[in-house]
PDB file of N, CA and C in Angstrom:
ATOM      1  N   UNK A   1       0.834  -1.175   0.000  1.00  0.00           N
ATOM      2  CA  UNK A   1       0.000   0.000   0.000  1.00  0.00           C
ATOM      3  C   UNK A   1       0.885   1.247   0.000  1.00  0.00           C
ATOM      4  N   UNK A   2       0.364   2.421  -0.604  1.00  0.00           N
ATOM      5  CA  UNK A   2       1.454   3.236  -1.097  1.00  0.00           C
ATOM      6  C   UNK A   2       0.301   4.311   0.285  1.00  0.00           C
ATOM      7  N   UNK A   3       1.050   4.803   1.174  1.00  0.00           N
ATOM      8  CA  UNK A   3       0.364   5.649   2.041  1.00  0.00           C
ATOM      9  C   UNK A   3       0.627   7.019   1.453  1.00  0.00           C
ATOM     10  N   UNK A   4      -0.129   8.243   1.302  1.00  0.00           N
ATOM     11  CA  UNK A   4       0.082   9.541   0.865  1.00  0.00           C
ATOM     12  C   UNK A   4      -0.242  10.408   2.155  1.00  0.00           C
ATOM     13  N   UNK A   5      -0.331  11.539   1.725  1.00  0.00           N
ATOM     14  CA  UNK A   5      -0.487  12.955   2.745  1.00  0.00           C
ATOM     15  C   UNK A   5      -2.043  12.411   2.963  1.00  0.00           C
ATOM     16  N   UNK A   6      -2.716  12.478   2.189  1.00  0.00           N
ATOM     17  CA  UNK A   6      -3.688  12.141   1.949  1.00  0.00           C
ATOM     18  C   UNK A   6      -5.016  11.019   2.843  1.00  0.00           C
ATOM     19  N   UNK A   7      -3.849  10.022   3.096  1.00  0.00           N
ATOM     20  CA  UNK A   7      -4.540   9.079   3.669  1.00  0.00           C
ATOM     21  C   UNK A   7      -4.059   9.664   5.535  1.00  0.00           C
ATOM     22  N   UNK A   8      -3.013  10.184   5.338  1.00  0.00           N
ATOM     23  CA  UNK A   8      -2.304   9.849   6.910  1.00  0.00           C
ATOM     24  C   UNK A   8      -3.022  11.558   7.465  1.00  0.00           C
ATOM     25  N   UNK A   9      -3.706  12.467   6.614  1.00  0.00           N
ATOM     26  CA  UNK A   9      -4.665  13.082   7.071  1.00  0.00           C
ATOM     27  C   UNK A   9      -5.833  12.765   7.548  1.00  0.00           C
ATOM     28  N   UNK A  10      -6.385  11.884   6.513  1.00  0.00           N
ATOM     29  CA  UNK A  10      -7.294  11.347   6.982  1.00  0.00           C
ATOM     30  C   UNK A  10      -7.770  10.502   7.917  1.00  0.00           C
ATOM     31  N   UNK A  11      -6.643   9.702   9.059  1.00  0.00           N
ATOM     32  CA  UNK A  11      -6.353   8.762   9.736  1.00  0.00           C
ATOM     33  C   UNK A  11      -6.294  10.050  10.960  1.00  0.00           C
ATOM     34  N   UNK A  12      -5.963  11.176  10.645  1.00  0.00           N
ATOM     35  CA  UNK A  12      -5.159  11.976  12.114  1.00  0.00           C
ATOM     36  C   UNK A  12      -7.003  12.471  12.159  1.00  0.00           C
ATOM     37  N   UNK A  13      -7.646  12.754  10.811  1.00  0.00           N
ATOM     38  CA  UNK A  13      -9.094  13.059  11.156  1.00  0.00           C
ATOM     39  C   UNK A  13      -9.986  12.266  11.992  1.00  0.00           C
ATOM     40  N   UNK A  14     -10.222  11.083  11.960  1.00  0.00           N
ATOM     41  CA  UNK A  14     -10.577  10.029  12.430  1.00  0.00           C
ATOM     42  C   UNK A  14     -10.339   9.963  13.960  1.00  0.00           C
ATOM     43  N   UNK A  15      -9.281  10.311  14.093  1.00  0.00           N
ATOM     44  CA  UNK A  15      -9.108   9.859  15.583  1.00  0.00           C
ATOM     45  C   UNK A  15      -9.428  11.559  16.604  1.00  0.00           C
ATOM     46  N   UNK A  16      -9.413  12.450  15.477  1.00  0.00           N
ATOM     47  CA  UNK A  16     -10.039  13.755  16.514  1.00  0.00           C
ATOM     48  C   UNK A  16     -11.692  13.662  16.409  1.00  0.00           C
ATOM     49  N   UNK A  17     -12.141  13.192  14.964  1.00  0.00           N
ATOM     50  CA  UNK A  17     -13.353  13.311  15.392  1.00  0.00           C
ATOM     51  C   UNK A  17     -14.073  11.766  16.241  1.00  0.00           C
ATOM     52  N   UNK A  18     -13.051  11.090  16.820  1.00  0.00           N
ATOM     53  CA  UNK A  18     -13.562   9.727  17.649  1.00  0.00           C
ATOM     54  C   UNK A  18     -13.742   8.577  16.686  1.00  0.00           C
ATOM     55  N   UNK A  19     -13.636   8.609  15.882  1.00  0.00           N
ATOM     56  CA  UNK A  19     -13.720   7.016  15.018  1.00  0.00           C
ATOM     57  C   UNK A  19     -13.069   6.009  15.109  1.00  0.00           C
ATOM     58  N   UNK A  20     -12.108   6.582  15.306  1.00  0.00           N
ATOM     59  CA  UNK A  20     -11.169   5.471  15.955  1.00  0.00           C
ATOM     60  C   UNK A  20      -9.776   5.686  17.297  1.00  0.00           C
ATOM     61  N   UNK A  21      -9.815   5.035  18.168  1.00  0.00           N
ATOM     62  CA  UNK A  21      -9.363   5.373  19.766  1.00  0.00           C
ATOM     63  C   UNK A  21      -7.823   5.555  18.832  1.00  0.00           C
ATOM     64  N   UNK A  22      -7.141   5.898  20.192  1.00  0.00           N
ATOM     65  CA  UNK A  22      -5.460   5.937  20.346  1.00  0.00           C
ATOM     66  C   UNK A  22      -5.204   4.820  19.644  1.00  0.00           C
ATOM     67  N   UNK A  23      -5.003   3.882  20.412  1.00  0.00           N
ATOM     68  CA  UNK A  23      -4.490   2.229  19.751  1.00  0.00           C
ATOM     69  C   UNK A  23      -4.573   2.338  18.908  1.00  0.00           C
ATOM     70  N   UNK A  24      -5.844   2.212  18.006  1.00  0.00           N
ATOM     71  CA  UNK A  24      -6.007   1.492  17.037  1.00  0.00           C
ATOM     72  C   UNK A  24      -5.026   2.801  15.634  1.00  0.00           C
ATOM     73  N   UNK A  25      -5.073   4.141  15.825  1.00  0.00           N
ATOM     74  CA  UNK A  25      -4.121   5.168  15.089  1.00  0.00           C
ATOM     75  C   UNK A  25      -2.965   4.825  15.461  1.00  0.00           C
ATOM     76  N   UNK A  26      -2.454   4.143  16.534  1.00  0.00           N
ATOM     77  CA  UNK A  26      -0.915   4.184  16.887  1.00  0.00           C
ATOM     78  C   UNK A  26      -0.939   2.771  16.220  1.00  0.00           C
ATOM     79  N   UNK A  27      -1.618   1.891  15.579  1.00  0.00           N
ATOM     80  CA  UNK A  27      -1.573   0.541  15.245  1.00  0.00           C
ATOM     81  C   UNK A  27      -1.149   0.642  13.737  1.00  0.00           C
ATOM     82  N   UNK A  28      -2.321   1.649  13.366  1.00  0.00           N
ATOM     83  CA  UNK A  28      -2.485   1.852  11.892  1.00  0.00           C
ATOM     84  C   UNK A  28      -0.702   2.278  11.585  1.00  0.00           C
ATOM     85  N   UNK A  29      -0.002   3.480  12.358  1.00  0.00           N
ATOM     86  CA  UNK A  29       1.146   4.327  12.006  1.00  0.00           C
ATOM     87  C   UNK A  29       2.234   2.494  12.292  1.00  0.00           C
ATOM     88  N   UNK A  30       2.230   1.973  13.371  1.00  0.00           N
ATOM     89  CA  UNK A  30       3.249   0.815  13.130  1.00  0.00           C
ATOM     90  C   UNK A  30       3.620   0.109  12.294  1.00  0.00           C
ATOM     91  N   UNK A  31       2.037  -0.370  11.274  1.00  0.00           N
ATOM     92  CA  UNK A  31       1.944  -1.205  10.915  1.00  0.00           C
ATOM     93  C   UNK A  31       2.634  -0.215   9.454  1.00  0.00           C
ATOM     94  N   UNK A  32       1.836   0.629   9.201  1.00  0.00           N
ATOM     95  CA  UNK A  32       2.069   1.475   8.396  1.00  0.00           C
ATOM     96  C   UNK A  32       3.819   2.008   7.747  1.00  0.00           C
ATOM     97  N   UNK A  33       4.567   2.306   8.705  1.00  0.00           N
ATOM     98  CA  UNK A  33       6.049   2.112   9.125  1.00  0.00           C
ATOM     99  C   UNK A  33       7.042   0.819   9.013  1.00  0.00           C
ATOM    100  N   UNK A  34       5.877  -0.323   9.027  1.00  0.00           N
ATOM    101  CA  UNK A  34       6.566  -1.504   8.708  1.00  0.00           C
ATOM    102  C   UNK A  34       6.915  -2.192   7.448  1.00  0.00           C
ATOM    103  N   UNK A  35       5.503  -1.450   7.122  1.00  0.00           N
ATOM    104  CA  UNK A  35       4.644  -2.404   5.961  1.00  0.00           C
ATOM    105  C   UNK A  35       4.678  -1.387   4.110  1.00  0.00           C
ATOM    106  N   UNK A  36       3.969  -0.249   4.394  1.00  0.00           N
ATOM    107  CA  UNK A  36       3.893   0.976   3.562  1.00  0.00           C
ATOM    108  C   UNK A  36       5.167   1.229   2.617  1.00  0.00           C
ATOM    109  N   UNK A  37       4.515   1.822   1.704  1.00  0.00           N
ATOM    110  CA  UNK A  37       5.683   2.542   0.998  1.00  0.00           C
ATOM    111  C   UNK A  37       5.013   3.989   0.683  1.00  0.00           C
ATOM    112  N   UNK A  38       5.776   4.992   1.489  1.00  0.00           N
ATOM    113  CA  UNK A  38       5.586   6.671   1.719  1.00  0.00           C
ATOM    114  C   UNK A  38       5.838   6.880  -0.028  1.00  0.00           C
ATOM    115  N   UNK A  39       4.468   8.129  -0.122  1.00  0.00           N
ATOM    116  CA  UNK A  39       4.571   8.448  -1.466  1.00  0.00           C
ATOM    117  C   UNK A  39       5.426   9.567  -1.934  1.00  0.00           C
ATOM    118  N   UNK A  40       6.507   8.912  -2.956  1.00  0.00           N
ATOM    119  CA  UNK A  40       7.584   9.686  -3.179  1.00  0.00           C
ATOM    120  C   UNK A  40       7.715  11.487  -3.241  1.00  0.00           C
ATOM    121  N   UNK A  41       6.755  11.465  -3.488  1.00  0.00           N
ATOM    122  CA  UNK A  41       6.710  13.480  -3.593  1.00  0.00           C
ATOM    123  C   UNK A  41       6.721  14.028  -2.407  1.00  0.00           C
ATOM    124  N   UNK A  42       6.207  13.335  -1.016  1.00  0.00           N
ATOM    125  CA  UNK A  42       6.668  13.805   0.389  1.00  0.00           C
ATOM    126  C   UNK A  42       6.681  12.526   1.208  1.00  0.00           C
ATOM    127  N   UNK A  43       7.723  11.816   0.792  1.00  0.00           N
ATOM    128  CA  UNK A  43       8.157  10.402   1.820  1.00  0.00           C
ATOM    129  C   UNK A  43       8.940  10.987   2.608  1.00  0.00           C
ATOM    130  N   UNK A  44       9.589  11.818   2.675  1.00  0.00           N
ATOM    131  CA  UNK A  44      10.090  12.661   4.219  1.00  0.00           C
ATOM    132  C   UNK A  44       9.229  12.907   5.417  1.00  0.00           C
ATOM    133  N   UNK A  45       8.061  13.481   4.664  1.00  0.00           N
ATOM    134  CA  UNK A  45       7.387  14.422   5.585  1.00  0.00           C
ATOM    135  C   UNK A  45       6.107  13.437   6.121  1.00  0.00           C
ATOM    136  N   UNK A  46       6.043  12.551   5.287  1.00  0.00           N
ATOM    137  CA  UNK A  46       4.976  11.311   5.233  1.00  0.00           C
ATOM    138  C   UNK A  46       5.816  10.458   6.365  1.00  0.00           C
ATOM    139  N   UNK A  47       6.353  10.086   6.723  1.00  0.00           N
ATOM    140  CA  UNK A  47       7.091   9.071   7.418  1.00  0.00           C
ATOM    141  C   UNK A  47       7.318  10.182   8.680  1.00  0.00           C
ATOM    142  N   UNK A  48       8.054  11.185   8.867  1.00  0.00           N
ATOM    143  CA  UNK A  48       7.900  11.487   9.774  1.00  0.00           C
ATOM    144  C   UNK A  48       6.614  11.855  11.050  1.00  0.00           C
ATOM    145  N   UNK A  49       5.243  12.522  10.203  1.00  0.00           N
ATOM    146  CA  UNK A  49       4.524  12.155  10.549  1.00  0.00           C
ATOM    147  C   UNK A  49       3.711  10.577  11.416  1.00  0.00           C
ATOM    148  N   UNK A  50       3.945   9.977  10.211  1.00  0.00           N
ATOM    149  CA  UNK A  50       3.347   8.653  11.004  1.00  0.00           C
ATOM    150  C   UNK A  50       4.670   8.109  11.824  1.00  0.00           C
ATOM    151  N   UNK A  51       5.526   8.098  11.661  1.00  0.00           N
ATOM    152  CA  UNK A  51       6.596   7.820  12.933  1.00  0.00           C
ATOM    153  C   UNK A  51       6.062   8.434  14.105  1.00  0.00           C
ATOM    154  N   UNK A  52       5.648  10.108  14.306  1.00  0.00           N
ATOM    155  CA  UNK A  52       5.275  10.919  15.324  1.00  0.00           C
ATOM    156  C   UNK A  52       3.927   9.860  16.207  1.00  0.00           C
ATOM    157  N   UNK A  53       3.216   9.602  15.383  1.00  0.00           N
ATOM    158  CA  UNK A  53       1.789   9.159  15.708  1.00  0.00           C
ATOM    159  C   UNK A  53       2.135   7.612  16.212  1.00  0.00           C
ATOM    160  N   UNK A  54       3.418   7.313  15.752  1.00  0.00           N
ATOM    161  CA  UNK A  54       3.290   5.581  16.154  1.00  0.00           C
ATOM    162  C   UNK A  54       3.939   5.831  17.316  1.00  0.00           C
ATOM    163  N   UNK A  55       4.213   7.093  17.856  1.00  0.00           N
ATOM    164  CA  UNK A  55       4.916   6.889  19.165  1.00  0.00           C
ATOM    165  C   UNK A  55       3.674   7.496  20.497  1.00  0.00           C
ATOM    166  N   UNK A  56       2.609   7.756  19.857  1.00  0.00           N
ATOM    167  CA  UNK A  56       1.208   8.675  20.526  1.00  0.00           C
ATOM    168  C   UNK A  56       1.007   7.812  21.552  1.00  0.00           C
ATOM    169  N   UNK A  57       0.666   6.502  21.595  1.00  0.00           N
ATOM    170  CA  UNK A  57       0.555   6.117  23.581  1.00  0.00           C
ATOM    171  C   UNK A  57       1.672   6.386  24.282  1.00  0.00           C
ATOM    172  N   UNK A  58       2.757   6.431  23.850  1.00  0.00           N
ATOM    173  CA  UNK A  58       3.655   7.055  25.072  1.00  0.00           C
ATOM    174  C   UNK A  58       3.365   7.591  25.968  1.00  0.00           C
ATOM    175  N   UNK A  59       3.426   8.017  27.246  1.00  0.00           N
ATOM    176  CA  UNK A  59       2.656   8.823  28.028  1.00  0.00           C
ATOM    177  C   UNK A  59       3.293   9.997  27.772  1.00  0.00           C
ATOM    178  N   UNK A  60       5.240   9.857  27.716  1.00  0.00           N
ATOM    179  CA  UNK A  60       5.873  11.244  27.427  1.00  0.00           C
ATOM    180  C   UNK A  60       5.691  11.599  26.207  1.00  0.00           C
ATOM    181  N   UNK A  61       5.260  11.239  25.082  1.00  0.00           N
ATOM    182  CA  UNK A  61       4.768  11.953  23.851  1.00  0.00           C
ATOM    183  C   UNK A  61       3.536  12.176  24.169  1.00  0.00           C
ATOM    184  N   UNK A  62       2.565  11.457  23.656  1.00  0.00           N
ATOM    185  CA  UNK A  62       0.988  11.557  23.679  1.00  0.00           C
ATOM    186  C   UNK A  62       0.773  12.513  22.363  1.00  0.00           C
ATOM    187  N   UNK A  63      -0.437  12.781  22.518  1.00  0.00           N
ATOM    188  CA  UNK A  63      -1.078  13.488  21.484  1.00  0.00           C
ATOM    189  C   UNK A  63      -1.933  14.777  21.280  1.00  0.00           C
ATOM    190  N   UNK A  64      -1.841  16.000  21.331  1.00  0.00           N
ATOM    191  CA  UNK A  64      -2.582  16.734  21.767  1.00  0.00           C
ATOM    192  C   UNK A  64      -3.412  17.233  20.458  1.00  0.00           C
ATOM    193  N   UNK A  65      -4.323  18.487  20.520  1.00  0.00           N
ATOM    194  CA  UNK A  65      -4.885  19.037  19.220  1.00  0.00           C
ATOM    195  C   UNK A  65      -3.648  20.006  18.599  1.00  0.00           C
ATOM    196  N   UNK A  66      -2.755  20.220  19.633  1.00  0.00           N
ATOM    197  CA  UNK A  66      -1.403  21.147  19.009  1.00  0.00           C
ATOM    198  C   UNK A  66      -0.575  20.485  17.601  1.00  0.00           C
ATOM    199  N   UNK A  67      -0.508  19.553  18.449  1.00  0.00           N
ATOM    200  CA  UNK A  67       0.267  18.346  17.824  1.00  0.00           C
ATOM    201  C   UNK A  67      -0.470  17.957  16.545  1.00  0.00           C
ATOM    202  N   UNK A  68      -2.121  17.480  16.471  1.00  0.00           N
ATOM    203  CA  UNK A  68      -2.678  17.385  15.305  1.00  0.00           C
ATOM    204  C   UNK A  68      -2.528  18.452  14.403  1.00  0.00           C
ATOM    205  N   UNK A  69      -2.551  19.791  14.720  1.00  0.00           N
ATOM    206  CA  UNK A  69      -2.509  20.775  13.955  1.00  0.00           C
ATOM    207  C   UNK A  69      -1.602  21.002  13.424  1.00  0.00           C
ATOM    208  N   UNK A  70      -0.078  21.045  14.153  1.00  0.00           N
ATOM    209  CA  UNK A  70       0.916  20.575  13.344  1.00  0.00           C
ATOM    210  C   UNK A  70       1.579  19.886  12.632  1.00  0.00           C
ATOM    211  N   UNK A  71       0.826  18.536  12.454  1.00  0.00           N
ATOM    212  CA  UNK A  71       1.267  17.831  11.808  1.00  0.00           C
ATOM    213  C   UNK A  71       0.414  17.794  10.746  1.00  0.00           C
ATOM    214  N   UNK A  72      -0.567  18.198  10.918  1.00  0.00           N
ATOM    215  CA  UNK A  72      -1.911  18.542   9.536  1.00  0.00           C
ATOM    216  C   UNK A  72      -1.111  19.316   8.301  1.00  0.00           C
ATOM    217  N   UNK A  73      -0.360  20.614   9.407  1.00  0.00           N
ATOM    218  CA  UNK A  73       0.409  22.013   8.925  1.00  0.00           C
ATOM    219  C   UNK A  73       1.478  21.382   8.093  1.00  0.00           C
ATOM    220  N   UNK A  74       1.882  20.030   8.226  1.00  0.00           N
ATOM    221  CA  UNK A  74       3.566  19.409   7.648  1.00  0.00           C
ATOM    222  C   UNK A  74       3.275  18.958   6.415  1.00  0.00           C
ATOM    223  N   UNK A  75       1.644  18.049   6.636  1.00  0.00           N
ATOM    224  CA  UNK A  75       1.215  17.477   5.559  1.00  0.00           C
ATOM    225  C   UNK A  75       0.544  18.326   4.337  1.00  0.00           C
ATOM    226  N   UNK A  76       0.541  19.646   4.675  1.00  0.00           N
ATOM    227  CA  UNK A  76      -0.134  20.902   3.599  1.00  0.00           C
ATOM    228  C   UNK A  76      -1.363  20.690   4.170  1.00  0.00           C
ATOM    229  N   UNK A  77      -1.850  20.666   5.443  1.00  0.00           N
ATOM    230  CA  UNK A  77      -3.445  20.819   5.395  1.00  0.00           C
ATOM    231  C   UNK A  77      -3.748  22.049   6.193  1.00  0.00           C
ATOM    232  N   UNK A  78      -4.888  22.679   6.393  1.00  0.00           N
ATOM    233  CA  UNK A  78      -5.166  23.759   6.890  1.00  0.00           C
ATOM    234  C   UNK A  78      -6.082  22.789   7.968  1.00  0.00           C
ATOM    235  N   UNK A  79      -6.349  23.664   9.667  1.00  0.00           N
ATOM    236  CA  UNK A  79      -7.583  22.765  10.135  1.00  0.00           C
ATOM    237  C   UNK A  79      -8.656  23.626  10.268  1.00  0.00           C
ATOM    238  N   UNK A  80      -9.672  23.623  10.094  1.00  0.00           N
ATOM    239  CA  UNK A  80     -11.123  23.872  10.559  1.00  0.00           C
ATOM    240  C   UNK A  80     -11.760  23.220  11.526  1.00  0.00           C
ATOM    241  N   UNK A  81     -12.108  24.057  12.252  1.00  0.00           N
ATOM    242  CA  UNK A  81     -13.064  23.614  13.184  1.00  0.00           C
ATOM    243  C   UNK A  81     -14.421  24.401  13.106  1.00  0.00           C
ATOM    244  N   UNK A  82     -15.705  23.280  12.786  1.00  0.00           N
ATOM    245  CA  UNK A  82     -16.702  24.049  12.975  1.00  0.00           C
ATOM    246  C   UNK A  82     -17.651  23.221  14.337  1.00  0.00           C
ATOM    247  N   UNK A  83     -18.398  24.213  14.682  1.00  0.00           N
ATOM    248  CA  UNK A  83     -19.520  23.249  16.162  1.00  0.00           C
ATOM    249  C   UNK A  83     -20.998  23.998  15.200  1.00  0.00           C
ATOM    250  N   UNK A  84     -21.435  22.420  15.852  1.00  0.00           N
ATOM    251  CA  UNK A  84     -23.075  22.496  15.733  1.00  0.00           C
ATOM    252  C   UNK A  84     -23.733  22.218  16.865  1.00  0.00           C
ATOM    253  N   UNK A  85     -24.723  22.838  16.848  1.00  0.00           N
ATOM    254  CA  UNK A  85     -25.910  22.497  17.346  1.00  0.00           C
ATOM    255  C   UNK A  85     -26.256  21.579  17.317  1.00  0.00           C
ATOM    256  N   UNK A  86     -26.207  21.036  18.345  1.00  0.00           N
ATOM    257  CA  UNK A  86     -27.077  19.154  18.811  1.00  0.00           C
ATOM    258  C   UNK A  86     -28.454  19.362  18.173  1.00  0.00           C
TER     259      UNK A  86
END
């Protein structure tokens, strides 16, 4: 599987909006790191990212919304946040 900016955005989305817990994002980035081949136009910035995230249960890393935002910021993404009304 060829992982892009693309997907490993979409994986950091997932786990802010609850779809999927810690584990299972720190599972996806291991396996991902093991297995993947980072897509050549940002396999730097692609790998470092999910390296960051495969280290997120750490207690001394962890994961904050800082941290999502910056790493959104590495991958070229902008973040939005909007709230609704229940």
């Amino acid at each position: 599987m060829i992982v892009t900016r693309e997907i490993v955005a979409s994986k950091i989305g997932e786990w802010l909006r609850h779809e999927i817990t810690l584990d299972q994002l720190v599972d996806w980035s291991e396996n991902a790191l093991q297995e993947a081949t980072f897509d050549v136009s940002a396999a730097c910035e692609i790998a470092e990212v999910v390296g960051r995230l495969g280290l997120a249960d750490v207690r001394s890393f962890g994961l904050t919304w800082d941290d999502c935002e910056e790493l959104l910021q590495r991958l070229g993404y902008k973040v939005h946040v909007e709230i609704l009304n229940a």
